[in-house]
PDB file of N, CA and C in Angstrom:
ATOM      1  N   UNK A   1     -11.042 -16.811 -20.173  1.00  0.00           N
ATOM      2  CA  UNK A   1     -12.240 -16.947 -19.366  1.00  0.00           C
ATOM      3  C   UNK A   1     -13.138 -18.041 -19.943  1.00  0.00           C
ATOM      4  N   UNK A   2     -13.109 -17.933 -21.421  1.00  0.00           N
ATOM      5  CA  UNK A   2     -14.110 -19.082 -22.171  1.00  0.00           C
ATOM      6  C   UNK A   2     -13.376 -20.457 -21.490  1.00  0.00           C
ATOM      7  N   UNK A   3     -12.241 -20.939 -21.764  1.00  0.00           N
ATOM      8  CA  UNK A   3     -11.550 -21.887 -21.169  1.00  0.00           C
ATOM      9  C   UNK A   3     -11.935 -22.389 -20.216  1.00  0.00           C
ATOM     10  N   UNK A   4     -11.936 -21.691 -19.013  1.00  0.00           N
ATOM     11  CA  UNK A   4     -12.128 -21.836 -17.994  1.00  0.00           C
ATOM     12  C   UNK A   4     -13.765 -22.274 -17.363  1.00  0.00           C
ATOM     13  N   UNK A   5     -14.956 -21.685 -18.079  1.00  0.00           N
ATOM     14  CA  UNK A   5     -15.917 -22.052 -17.753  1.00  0.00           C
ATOM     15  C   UNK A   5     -16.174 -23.250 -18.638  1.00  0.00           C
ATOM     16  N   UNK A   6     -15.782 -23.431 -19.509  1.00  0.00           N
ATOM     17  CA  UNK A   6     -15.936 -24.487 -20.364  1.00  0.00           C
ATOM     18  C   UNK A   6     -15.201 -25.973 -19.994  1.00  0.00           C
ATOM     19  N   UNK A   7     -13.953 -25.371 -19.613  1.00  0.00           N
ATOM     20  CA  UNK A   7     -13.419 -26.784 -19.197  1.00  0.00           C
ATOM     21  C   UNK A   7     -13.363 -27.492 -17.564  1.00  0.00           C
ATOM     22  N   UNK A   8     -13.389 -26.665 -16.671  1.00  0.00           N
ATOM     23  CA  UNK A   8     -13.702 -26.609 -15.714  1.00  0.00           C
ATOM     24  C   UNK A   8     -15.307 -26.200 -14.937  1.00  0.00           C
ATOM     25  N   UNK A   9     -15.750 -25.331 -15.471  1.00  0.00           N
ATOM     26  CA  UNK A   9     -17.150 -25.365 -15.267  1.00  0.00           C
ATOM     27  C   UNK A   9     -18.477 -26.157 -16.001  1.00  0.00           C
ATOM     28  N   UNK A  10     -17.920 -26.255 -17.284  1.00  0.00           N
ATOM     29  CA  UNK A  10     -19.311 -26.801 -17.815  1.00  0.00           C
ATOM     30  C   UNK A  10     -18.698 -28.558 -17.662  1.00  0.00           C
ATOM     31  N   UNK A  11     -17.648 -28.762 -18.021  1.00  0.00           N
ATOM     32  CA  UNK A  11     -16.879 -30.139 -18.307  1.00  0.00           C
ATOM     33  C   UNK A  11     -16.849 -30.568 -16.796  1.00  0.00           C
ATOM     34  N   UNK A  12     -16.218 -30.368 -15.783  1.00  0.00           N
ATOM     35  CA  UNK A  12     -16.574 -30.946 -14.596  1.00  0.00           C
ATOM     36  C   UNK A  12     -17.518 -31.100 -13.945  1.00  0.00           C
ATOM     37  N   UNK A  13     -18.415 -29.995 -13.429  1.00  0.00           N
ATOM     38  CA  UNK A  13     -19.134 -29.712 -12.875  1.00  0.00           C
ATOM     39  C   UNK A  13     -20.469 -30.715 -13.357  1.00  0.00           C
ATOM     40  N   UNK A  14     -20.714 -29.803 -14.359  1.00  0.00           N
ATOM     41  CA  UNK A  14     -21.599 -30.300 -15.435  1.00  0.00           C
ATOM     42  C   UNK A  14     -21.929 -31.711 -15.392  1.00  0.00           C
ATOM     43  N   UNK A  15     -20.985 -32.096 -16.287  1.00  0.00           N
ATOM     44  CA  UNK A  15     -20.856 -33.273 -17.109  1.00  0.00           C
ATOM     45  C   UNK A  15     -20.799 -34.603 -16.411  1.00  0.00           C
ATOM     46  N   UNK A  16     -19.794 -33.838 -15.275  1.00  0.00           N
ATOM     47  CA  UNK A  16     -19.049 -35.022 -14.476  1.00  0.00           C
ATOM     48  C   UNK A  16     -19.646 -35.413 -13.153  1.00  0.00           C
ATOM     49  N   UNK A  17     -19.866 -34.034 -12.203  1.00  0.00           N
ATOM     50  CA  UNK A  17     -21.086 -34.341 -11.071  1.00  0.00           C
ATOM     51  C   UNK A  17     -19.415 -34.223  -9.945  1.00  0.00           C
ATOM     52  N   UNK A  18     -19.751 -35.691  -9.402  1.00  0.00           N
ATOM     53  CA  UNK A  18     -18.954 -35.700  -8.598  1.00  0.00           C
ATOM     54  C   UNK A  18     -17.284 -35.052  -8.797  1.00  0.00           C
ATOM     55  N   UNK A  19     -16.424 -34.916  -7.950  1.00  0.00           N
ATOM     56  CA  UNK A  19     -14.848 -34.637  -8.936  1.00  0.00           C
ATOM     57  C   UNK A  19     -14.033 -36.549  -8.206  1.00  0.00           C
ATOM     58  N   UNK A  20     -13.131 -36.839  -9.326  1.00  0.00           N
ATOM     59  CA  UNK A  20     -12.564 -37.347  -8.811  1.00  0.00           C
ATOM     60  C   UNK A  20     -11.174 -37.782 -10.094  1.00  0.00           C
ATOM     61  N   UNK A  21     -10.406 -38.152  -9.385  1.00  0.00           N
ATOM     62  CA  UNK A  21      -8.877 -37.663 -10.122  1.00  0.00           C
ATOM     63  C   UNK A  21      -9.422 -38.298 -11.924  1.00  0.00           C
ATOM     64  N   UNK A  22      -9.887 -39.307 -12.072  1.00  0.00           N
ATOM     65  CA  UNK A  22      -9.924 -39.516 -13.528  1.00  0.00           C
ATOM     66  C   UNK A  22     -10.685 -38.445 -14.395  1.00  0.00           C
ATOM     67  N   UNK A  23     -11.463 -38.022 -13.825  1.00  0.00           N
ATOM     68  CA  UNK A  23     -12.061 -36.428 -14.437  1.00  0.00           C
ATOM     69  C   UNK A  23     -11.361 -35.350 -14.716  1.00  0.00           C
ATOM     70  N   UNK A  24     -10.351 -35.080 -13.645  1.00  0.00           N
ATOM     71  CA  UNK A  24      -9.427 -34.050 -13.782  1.00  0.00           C
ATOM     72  C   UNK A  24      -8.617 -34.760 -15.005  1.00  0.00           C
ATOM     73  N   UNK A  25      -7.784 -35.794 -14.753  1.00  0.00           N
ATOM     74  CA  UNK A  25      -6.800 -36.156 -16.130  1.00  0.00           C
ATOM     75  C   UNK A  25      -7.666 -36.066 -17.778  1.00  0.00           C
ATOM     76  N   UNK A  26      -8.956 -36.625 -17.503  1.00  0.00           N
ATOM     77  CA  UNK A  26     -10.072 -36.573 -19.041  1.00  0.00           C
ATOM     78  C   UNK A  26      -9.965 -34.989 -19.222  1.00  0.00           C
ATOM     79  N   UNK A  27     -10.043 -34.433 -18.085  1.00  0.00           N
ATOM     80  CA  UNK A  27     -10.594 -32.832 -18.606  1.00  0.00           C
ATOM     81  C   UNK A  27      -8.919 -31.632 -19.115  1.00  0.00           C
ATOM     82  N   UNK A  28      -7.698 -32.469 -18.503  1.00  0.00           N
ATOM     83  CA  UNK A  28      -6.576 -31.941 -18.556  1.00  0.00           C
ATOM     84  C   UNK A  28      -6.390 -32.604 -20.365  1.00  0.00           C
ATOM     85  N   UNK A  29      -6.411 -33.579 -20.526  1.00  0.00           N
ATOM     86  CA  UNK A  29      -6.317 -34.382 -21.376  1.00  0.00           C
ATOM     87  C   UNK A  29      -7.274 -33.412 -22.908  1.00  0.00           C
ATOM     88  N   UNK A  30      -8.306 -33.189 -22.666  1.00  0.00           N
ATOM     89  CA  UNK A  30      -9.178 -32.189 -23.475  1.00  0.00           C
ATOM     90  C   UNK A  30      -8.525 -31.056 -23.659  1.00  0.00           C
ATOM     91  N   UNK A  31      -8.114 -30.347 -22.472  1.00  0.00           N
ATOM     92  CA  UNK A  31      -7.848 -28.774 -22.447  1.00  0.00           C
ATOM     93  C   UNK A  31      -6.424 -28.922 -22.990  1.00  0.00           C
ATOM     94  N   UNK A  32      -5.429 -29.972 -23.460  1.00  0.00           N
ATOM     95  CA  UNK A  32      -4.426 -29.836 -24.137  1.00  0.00           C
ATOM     96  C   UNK A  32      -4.481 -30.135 -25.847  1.00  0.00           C
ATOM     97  N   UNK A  33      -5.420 -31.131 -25.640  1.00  0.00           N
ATOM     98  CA  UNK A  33      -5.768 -31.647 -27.179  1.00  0.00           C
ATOM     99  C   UNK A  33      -6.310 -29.982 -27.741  1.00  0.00           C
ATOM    100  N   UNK A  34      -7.847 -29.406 -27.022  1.00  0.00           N
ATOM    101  CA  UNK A  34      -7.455 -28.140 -28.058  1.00  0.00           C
ATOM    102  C   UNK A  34      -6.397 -27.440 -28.590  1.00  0.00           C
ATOM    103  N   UNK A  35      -5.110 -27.145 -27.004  1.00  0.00           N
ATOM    104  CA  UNK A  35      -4.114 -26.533 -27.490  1.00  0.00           C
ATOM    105  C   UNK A  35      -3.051 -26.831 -28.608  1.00  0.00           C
ATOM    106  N   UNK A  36      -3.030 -28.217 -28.420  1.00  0.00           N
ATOM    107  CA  UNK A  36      -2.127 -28.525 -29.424  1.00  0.00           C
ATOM    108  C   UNK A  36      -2.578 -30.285 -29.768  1.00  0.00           C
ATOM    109  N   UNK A  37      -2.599 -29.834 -31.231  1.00  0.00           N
ATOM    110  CA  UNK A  37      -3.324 -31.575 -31.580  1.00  0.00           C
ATOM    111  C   UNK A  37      -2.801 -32.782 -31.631  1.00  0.00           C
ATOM    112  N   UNK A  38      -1.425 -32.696 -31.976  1.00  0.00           N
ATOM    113  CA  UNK A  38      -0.719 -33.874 -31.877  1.00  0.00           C
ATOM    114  C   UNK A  38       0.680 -34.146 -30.719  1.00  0.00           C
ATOM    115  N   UNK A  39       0.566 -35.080 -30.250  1.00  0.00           N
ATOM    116  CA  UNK A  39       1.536 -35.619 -28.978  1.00  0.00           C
ATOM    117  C   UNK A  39       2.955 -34.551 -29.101  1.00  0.00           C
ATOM    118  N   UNK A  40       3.635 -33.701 -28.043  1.00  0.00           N
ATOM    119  CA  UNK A  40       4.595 -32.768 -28.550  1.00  0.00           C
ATOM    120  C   UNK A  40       4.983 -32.638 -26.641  1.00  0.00           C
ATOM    121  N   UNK A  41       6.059 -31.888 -26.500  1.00  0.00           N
ATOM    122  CA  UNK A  41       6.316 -31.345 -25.449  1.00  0.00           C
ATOM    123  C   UNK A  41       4.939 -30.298 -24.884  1.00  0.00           C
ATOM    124  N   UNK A  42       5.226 -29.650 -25.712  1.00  0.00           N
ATOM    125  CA  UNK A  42       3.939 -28.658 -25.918  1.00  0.00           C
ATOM    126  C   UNK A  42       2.575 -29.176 -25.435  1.00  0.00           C
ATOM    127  N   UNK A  43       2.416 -30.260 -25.624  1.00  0.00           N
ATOM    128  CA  UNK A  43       0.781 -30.836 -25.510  1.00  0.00           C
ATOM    129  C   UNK A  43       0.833 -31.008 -23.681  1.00  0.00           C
ATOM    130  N   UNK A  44       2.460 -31.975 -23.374  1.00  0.00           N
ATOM    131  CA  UNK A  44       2.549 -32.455 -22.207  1.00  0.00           C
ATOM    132  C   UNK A  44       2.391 -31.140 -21.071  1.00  0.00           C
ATOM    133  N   UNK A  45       3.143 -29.638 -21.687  1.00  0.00           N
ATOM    134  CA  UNK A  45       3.303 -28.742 -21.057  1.00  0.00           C
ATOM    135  C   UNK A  45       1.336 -28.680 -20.540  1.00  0.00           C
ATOM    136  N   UNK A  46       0.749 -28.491 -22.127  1.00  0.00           N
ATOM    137  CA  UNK A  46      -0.701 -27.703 -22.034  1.00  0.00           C
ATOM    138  C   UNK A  46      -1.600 -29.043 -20.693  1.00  0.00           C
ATOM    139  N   UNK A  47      -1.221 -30.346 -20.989  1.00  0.00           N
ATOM    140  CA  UNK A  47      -2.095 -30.952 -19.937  1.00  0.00           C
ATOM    141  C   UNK A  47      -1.698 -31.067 -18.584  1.00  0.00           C
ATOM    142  N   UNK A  48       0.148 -30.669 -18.390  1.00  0.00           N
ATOM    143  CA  UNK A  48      -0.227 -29.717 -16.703  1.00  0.00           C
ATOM    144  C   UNK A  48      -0.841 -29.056 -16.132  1.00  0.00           C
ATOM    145  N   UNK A  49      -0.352 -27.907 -16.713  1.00  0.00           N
ATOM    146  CA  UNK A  49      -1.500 -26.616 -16.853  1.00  0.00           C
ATOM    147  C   UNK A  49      -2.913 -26.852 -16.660  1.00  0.00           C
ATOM    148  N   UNK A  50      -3.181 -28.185 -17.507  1.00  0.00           N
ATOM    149  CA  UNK A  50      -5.011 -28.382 -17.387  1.00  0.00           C
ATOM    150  C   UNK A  50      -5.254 -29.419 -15.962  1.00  0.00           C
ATOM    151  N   UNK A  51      -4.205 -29.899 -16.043  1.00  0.00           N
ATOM    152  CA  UNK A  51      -4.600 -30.859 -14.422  1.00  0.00           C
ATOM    153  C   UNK A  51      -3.974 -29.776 -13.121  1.00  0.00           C
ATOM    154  N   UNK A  52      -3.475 -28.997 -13.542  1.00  0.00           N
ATOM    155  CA  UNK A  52      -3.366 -28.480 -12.194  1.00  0.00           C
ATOM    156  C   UNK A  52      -4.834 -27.466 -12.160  1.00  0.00           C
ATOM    157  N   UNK A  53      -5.316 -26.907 -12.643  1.00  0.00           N
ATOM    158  CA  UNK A  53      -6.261 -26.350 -12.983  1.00  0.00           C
ATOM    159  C   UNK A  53      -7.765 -27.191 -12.381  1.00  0.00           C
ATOM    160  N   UNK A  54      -7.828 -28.085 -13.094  1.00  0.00           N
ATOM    161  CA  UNK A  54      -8.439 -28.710 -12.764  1.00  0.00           C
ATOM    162  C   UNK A  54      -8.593 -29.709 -10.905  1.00  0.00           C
ATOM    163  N   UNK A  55      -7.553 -29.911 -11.110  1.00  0.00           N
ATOM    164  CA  UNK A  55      -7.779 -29.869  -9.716  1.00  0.00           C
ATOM    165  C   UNK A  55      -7.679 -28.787  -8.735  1.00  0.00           C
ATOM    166  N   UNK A  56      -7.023 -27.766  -9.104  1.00  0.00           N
ATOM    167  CA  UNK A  56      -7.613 -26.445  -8.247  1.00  0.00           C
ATOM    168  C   UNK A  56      -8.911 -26.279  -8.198  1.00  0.00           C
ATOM    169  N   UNK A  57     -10.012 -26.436  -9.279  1.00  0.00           N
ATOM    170  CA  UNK A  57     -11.433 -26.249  -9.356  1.00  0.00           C
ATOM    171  C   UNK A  57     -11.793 -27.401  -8.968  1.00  0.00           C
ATOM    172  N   UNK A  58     -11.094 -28.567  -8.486  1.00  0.00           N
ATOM    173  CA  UNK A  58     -12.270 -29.851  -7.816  1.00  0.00           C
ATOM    174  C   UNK A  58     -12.125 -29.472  -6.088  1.00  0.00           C
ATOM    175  N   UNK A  59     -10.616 -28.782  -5.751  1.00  0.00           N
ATOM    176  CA  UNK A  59     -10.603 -28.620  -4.446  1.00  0.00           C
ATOM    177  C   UNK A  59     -11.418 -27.537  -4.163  1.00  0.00           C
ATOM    178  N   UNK A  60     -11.498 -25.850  -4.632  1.00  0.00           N
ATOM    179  CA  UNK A  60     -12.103 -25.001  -4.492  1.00  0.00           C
ATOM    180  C   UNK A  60     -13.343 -24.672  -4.752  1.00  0.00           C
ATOM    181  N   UNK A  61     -13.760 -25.347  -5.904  1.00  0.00           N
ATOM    182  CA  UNK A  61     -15.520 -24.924  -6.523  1.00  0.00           C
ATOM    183  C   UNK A  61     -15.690 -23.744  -6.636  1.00  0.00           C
ATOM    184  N   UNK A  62     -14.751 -22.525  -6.951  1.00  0.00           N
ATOM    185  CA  UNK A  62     -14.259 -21.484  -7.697  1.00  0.00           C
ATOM    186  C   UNK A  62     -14.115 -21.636  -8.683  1.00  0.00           C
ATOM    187  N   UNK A  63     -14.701 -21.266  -9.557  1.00  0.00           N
ATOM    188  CA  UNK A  63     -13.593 -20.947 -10.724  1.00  0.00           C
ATOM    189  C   UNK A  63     -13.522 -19.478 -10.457  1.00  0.00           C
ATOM    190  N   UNK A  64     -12.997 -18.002  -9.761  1.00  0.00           N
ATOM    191  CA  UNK A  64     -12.647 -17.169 -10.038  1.00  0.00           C
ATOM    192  C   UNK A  64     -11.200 -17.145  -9.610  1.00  0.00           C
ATOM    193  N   UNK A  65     -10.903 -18.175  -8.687  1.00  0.00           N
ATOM    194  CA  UNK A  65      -9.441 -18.012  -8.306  1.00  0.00           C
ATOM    195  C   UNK A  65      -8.880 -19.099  -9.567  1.00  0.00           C
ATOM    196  N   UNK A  66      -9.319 -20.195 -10.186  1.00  0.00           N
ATOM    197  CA  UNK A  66      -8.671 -20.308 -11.400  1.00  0.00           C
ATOM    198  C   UNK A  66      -8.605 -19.453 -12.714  1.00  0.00           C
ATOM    199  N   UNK A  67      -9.824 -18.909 -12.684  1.00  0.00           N
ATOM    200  CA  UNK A  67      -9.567 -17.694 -13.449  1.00  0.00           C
ATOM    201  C   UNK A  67      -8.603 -16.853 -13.352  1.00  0.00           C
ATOM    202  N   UNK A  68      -8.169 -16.295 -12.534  1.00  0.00           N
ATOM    203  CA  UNK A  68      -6.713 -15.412 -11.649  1.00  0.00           C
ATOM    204  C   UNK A  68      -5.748 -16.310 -12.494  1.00  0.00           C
ATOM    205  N   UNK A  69      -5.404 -18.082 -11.411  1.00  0.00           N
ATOM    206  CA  UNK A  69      -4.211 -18.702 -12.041  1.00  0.00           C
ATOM    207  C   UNK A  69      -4.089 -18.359 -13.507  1.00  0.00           C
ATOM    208  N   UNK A  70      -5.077 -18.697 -14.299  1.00  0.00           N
ATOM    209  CA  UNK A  70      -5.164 -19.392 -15.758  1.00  0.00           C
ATOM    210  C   UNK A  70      -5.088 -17.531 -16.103  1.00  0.00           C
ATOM    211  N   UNK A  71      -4.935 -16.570 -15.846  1.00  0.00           N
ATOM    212  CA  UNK A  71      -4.341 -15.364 -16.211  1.00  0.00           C
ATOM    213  C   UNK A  71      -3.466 -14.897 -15.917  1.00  0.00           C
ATOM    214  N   UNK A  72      -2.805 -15.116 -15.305  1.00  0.00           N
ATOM    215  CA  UNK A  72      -1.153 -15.102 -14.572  1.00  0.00           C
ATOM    216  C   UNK A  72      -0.638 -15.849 -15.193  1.00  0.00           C
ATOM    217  N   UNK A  73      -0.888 -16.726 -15.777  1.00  0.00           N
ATOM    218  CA  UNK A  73      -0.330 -17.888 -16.378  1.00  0.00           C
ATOM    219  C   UNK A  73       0.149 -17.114 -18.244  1.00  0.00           C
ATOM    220  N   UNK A  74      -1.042 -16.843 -18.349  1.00  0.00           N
ATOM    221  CA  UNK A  74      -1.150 -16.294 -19.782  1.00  0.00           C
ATOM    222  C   UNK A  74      -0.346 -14.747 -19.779  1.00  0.00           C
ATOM    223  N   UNK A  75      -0.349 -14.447 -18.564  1.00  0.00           N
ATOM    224  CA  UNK A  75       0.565 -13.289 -18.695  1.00  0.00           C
ATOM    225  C   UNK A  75       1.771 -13.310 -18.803  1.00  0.00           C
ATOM    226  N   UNK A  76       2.227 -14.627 -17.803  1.00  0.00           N
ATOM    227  CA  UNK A  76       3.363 -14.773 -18.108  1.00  0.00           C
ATOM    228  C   UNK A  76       4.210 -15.533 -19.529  1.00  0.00           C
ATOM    229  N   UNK A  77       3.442 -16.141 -19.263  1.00  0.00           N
ATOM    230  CA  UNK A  77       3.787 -16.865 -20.946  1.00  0.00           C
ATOM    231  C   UNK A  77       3.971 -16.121 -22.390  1.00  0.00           C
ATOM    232  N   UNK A  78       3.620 -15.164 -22.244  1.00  0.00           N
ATOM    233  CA  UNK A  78       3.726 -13.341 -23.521  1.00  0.00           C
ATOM    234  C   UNK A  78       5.092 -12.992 -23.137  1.00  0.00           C
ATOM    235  N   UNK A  79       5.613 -12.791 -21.881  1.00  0.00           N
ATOM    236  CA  UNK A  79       6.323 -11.895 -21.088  1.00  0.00           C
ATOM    237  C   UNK A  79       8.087 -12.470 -21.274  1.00  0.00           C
TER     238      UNK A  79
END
């Protein structure tokens, strides 16, 4: 949930104002660097995840239905 308002709510919204695709890649680009710090499969996996995300929250202006994704996501990824 922190994720999510943070990278999508405070980081887009916020920060950014308008949405437009170079925001989503800066903010996908962020939300992988936390996950993993140096260049890896892993990083490429985490900044899908953050651009699809991210552009789910530039089309919707929800974040509770990315909240949903980005927990389905995490559920599955344990599982």
């Amino acid at each position: 949930m922190l994720e999510e308002l943070l990278f999508r709510g405070l980081f887009l919204s916020l920060v950014f104002g308008e949405p437009s695709r170079w925001q989503a890649i800066v903010s996908a680009g962020d939300f992988a660097s936390v996950h993993e710090m140096r260049p890896s499969f892993s990083w490429l996996l985490y900044f899908g995840a953050g651009l699809i995300l991210a552009c789910l929250y530039q089309r919707q202006h929800d974040l509770r239905l990315n909240l949903v994704v980005h927990s389905l996501y995490k559920w599955l990824e344990f599982d």
